[in-house]
Protein backbone atom coordinates (compact mmCIF):
# COMPACT_ATOMS: atom_id res chain seq x y z
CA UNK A 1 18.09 1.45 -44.62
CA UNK A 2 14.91 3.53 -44.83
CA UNK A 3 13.27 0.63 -44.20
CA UNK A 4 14.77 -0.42 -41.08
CA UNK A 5 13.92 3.51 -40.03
CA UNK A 6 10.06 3.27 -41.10
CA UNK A 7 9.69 0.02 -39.50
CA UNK A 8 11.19 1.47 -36.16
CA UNK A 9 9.11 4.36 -36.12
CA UNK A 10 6.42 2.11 -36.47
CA UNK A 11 6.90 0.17 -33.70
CA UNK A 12 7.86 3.07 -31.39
CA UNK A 13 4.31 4.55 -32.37
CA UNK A 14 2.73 1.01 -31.83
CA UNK A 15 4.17 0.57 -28.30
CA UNK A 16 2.99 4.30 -27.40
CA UNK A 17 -0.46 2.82 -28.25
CA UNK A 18 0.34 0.20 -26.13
CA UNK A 19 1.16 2.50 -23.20
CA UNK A 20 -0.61 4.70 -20.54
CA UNK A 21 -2.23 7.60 -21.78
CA UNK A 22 -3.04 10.62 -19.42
CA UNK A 23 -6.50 10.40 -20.62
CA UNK A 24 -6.77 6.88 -19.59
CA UNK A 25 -5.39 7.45 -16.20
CA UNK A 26 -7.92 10.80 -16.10
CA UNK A 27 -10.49 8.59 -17.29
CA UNK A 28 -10.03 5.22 -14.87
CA UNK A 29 -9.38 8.11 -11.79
CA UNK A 30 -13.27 9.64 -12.64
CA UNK A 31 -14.46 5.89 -13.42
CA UNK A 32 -12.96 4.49 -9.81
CA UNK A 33 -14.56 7.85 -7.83
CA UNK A 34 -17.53 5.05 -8.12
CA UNK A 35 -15.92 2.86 -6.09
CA UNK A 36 -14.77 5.01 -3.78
CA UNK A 37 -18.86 6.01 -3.18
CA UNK A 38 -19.74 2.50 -3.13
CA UNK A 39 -17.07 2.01 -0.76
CA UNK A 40 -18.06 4.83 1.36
CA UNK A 41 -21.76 3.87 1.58
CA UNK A 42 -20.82 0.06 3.22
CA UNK A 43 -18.77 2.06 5.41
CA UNK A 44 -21.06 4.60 6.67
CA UNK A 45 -23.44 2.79 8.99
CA UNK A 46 -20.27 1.77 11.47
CA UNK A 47 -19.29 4.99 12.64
CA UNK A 48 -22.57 6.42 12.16
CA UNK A 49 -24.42 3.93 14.20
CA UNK A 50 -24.28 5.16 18.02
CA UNK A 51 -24.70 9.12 16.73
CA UNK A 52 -27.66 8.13 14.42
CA UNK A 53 -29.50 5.69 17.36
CA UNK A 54 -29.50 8.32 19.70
CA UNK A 55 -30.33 11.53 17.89
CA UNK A 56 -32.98 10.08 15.92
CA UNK A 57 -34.37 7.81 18.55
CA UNK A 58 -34.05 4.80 16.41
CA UNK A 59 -34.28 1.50 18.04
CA UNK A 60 -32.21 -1.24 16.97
CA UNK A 61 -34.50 -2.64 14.51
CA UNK A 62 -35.18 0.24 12.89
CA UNK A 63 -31.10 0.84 12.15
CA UNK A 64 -30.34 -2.74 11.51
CA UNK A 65 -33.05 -2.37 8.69
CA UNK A 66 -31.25 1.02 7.56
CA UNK A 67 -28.17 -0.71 7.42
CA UNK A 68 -28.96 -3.93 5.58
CA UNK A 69 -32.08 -2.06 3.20
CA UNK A 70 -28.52 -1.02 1.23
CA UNK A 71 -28.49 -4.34 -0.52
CA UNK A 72 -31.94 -4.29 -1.97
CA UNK A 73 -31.16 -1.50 -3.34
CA UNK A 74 -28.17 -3.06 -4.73
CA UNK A 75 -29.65 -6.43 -6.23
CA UNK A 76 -32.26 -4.39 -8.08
CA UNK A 77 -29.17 -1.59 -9.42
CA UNK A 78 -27.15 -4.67 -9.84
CA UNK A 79 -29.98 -6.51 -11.85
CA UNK A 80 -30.66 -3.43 -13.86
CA UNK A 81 -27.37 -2.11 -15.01
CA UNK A 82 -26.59 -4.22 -17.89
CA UNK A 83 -29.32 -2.78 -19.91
CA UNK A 84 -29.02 0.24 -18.67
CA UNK A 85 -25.54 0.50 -19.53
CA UNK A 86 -26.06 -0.83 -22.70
CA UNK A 87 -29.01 1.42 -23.81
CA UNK A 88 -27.02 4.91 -22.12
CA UNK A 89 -23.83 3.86 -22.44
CA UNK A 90 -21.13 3.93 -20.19
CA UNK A 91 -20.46 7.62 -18.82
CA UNK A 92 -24.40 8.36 -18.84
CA UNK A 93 -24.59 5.12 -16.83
CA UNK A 94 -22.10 6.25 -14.24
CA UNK A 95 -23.56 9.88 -13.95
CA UNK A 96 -27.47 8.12 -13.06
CA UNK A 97 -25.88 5.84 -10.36
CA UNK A 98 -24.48 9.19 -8.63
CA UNK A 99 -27.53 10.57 -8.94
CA UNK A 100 -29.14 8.31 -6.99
CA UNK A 101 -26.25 8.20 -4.75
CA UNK A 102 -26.36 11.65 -4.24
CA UNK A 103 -29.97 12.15 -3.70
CA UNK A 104 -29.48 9.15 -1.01
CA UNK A 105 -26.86 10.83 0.86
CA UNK A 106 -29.28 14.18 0.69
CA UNK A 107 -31.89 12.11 2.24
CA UNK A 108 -29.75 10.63 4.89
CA UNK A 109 -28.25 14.08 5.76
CA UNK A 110 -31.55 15.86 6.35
CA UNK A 111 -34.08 13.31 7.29
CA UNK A 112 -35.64 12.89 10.90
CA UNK A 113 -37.69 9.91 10.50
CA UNK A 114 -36.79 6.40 9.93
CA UNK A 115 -38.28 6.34 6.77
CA UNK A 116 -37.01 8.66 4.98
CA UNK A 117 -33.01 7.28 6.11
CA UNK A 118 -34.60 4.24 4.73
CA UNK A 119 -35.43 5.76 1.34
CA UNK A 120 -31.83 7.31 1.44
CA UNK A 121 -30.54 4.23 1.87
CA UNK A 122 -32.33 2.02 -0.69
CA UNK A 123 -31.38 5.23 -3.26
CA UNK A 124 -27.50 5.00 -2.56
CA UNK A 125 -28.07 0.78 -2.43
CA UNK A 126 -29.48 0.91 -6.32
CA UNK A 127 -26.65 3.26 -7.70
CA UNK A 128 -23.98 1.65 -6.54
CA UNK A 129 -25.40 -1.77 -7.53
CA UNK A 130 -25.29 0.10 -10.99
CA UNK A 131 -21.56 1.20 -10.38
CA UNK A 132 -21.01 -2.47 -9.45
CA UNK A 133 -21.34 -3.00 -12.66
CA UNK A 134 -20.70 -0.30 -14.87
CA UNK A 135 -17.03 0.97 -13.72
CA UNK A 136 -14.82 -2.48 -14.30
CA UNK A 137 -16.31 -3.10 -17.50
CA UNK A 138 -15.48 0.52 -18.89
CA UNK A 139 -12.25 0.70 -17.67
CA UNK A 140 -11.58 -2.99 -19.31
CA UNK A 141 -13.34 -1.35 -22.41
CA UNK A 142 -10.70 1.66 -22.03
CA UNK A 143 -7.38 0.67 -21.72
CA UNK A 144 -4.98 -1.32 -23.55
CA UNK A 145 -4.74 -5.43 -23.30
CA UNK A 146 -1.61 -5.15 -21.46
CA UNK A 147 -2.56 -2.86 -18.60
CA UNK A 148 -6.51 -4.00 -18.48
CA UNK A 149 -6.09 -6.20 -15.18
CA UNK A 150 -4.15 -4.04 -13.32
CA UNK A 151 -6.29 -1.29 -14.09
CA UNK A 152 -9.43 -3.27 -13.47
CA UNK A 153 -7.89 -4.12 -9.61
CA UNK A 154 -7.81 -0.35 -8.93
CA UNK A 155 -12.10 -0.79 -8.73
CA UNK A 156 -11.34 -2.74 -5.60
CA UNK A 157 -8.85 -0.75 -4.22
CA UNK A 158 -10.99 2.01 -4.05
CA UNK A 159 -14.01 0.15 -2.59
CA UNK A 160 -11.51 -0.95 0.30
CA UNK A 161 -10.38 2.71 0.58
CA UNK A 162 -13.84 3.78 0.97
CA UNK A 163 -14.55 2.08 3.28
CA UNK A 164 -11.53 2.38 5.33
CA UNK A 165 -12.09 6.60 4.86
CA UNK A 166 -15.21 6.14 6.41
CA UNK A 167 -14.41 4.13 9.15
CA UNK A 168 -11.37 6.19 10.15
CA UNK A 169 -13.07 9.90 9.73
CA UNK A 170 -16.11 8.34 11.71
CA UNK A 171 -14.28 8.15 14.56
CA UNK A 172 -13.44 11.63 14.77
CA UNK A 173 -16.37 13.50 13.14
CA UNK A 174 -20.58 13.84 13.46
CA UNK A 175 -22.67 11.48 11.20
CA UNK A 176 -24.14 13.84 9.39
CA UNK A 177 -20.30 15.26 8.44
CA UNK A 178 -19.66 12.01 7.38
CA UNK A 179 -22.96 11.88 5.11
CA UNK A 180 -22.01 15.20 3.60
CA UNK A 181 -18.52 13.47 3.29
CA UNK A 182 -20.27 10.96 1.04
CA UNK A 183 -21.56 13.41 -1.24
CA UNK A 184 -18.07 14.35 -2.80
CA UNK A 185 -17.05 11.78 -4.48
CA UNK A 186 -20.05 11.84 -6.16
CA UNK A 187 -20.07 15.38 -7.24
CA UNK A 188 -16.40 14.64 -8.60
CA UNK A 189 -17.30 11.76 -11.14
CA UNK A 190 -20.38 13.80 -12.43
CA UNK A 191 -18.54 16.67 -12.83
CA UNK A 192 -14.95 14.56 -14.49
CA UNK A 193 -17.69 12.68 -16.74
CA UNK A 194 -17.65 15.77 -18.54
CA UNK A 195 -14.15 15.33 -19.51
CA UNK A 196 -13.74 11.78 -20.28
CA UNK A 197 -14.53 9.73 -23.72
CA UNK A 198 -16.90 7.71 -24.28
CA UNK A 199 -15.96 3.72 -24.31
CA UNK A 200 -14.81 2.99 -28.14
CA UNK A 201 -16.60 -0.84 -27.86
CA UNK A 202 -19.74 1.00 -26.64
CA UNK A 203 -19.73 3.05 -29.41
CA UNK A 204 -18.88 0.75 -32.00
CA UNK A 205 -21.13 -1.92 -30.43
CA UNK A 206 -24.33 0.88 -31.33
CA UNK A 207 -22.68 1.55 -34.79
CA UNK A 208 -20.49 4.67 -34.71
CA UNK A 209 -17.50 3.95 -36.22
CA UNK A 210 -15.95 7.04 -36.52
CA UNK A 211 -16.98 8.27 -32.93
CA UNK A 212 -15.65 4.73 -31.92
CA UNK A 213 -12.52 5.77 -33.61
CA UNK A 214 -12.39 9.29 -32.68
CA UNK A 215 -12.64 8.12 -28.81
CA UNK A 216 -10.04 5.24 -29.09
CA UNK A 217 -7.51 8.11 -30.58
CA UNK A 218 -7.92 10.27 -27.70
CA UNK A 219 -7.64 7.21 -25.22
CA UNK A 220 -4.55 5.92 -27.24
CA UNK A 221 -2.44 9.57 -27.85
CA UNK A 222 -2.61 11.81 -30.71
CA UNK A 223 0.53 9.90 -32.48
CA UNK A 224 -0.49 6.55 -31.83
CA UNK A 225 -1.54 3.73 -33.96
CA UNK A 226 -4.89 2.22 -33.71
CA UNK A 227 -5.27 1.04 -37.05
CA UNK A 228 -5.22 -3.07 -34.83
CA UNK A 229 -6.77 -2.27 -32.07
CA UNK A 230 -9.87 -0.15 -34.38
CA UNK A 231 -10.00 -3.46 -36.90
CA UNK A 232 -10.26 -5.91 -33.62
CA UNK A 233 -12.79 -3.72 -31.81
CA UNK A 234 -14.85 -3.82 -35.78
CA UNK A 235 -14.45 -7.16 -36.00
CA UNK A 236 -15.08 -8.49 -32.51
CA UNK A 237 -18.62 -6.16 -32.82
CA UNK A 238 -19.58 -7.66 -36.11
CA UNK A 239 -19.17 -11.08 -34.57
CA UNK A 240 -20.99 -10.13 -31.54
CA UNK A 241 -23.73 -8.90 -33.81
CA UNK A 242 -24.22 -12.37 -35.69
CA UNK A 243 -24.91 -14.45 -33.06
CA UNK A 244 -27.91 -14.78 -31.49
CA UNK A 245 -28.97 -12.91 -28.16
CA UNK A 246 -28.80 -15.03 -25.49
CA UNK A 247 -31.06 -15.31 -22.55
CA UNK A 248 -30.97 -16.00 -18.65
CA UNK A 249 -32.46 -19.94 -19.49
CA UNK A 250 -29.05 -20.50 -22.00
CA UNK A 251 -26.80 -20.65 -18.59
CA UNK A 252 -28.40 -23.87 -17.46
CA UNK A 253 -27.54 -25.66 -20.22
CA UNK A 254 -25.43 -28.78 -19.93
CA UNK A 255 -21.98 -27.59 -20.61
CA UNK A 256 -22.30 -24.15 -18.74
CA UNK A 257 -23.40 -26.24 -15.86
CA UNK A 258 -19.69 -26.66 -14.18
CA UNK A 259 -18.80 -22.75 -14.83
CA UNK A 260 -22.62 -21.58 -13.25
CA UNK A 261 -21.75 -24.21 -9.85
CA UNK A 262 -18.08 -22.75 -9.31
CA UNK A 263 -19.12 -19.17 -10.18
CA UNK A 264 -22.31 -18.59 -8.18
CA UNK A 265 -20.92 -20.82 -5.46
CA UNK A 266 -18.24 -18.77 -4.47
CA UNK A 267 -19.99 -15.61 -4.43
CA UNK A 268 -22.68 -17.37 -2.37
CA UNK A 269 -19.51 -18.80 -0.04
CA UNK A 270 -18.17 -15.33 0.07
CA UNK A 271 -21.16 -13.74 1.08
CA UNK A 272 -21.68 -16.53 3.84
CA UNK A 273 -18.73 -15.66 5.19
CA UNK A 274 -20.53 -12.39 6.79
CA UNK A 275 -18.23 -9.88 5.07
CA UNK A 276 -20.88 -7.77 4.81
CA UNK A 277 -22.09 -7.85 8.14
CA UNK A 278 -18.31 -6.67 9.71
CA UNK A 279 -18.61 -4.12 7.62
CA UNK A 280 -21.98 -2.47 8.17
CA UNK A 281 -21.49 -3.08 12.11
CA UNK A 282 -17.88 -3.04 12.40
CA UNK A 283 -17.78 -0.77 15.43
CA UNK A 284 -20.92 -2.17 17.68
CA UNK A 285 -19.77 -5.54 17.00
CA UNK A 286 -16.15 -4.71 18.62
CA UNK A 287 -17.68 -2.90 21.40
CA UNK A 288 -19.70 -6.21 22.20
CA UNK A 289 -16.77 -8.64 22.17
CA UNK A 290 -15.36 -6.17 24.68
CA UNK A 291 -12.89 -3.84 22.64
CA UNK A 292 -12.72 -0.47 21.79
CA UNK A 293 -14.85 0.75 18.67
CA UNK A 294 -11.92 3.19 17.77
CA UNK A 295 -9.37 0.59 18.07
CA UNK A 296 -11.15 -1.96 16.46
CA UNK A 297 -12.18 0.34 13.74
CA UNK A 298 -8.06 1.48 13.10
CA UNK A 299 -7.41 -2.36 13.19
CA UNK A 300 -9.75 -3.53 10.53
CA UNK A 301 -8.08 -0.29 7.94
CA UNK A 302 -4.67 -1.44 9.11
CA UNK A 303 -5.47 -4.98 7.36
CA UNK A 304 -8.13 -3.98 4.79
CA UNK A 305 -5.62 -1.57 2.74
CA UNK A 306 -2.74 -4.17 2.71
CA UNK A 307 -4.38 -7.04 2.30
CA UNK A 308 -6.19 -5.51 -1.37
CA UNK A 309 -3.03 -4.60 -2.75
CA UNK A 310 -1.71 -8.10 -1.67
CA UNK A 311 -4.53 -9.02 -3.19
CA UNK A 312 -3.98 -7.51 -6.70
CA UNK A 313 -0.60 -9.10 -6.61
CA UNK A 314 -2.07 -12.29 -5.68
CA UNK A 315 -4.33 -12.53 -8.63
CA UNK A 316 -1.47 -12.21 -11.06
CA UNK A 317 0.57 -14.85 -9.33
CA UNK A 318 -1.22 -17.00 -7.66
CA UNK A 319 -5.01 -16.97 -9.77
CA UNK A 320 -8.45 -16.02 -8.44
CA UNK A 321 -8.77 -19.85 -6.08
CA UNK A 322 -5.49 -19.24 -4.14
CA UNK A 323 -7.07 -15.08 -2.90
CA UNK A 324 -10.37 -16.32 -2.51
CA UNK A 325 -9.07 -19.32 -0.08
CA UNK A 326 -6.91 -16.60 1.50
CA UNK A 327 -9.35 -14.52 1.95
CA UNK A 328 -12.23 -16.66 3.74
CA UNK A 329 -9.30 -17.90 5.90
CA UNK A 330 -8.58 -14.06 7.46
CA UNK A 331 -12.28 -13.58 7.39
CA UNK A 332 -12.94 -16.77 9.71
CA UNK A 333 -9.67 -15.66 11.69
CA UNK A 334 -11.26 -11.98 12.65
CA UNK A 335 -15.20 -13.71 13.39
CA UNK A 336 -12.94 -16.19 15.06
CA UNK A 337 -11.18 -13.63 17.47
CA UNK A 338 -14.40 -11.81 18.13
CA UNK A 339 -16.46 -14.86 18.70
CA UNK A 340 -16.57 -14.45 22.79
CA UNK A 341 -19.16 -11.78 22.68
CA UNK A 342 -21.18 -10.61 24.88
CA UNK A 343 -23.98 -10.74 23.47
């Protein structure tokens, strides 16, 4: 009989460890303020366009190189972050992208020459290409097995949110409102960094165990048990540690060569598709088909929200091929519809 009690209790405390933790929703919500800024930055140059061109005297040129100078600054964040992440760790990592975000925004907020937008620009372009990066893998590092994807999907959300903030407040508000807009998000992750954990696998991964420990408690609850989850974070390190670092040369090795193909092609496909270009130009590219930049603008939030959540449902029901197909489908649908420019 006591048996059957202790062996109850035991799995009551094992599925609270299993469960959602306020400090892992507190500590996803700081995490995904990321996305929301790297959201916010694709969105900006839409609304911000007309306002920007005529107060600054920039030609076209000169903002169709403000607008697109966002992914250089990206690639090289992007190509960074992995070592930067792994040398700071993850919260450090998160509070240096906003830095740069923030200083970005700064610059684009009280600049008057092209250049200096520019520099802006490129600054917001490298930190979120380092929140790119950084946010999905520590809130897969942070939560339990059984909540990780649906947790992970909230990163996206928030980038779609972002951008759909933007695009909706830009209709109604001055760019430079919208650029101090930008800097909020930013302030709140710095400032809820403070009162987040460090990621256990981080930790254990540079050898604190007890830290590592320490941190998974607080993720986990005071009263759960982490006594499996501790021993397969230890032993999935210790493995990690054995084998040999590999290099950027290992991926084209024979049998990687399938994975590399079907990975990099359908980011290259995706990008193709000129995703990014709807969403840096959303609003000129409406007025030249012959519709209204506010209307257009609504339209494009109506569908973006919806479709990401569909989306996240998708990917647990469908798999990653059957959203991706979906999704350059719409995407040729909308170039589709405003195809008969005038341009």
């Amino acid at each position: 009989m006591g048996s059957s009690k202790e062996e109850e209790v035991s799995l009551l405390v094992r599925r609270t460890s299993d469960g959602i933790s306020p400090v892992v929703v507190l500590s996803t919500l700081v995490a995904v303020c990321g996305s929301f800024v790297y959201g916010s930055a694709v969105g900006f140059s839409s609304p911000a366009q007309s306002g920007m061109m005529d107060e600054l005297s920039l030609s076209l040129e000169q903002y169709s190189l403000f607008g697109s100078i966002l992914t250089i600054g990206a690639m090289f964040g992007a190509v960074m972050s992995g070592k930067i992440a792994d040398k700071l760790g993850r919260r450090w990592t998160m509070g240096l992208s906003q830095v740069f975000c923030l200083l970005g925004w700064l610059a684009i907020l009280y600049s008057q020459v092209s250049w200096l937008l520019d520099a802006g620009r490129l600054f917001i372009g490298y930190g979120i290409g380092v929140t790119s990066y950084v946010v999905p893998v520590y809130i897969a590092e942070i939560t339990p097995k059984n909540l990780r994807g649906a947790f992970t999907y909230v990163n996206q959300l928030m980038i779609a949110t972002g951008i759909s903030v933007m695009w909706l407040v830009g209709i109604v508000i001055h760019w430079h409102t919208l650029a101090l807009i930008g800097t909020i998000p930013c302030l709140l992750q710095v400032l809820g960094l403070f009162f987040i954990p460090e990621s256990p696998r981080w930790l254990a991964k540079n050898g604190r165990w007890k830290d590592s420990e320490s941190a998974l408690q607080q993720l986990r609850g005071k009263n759960a048990a982490i006594i499996d989850e501790a021993a397969e974070i230890r032993d999935y390190t210790e493995t990690v540690h054995q084998l040999s670092e590999s290099g950027v040369v290992d991926l084209f090795q024979p049998e990687y060569t399938r994975s590399l193909i079907v990975g990099v092609g359908l980011m290259v496909l995706q990008q193709f598709g000129g995703v990014n270009a709807i969403a840096f130009y959303a609003n000129s590219i409406f007025i030249s088909a012959g519709f209204s930049s506010s209307i257009g603008s609504i339209a494009l939030v109506i569908v973006q929200i919806p479709f990401t959540i569909l989306g996240v449902l998708l990917m647990d029901v469908s798999g990653f091929c059957s959203w991706n197909m979906l999704r350059l489908s719409l995407l040729g649908d909308i170039i589709f519809a405003t195809g008969p420019s005038r341009i």
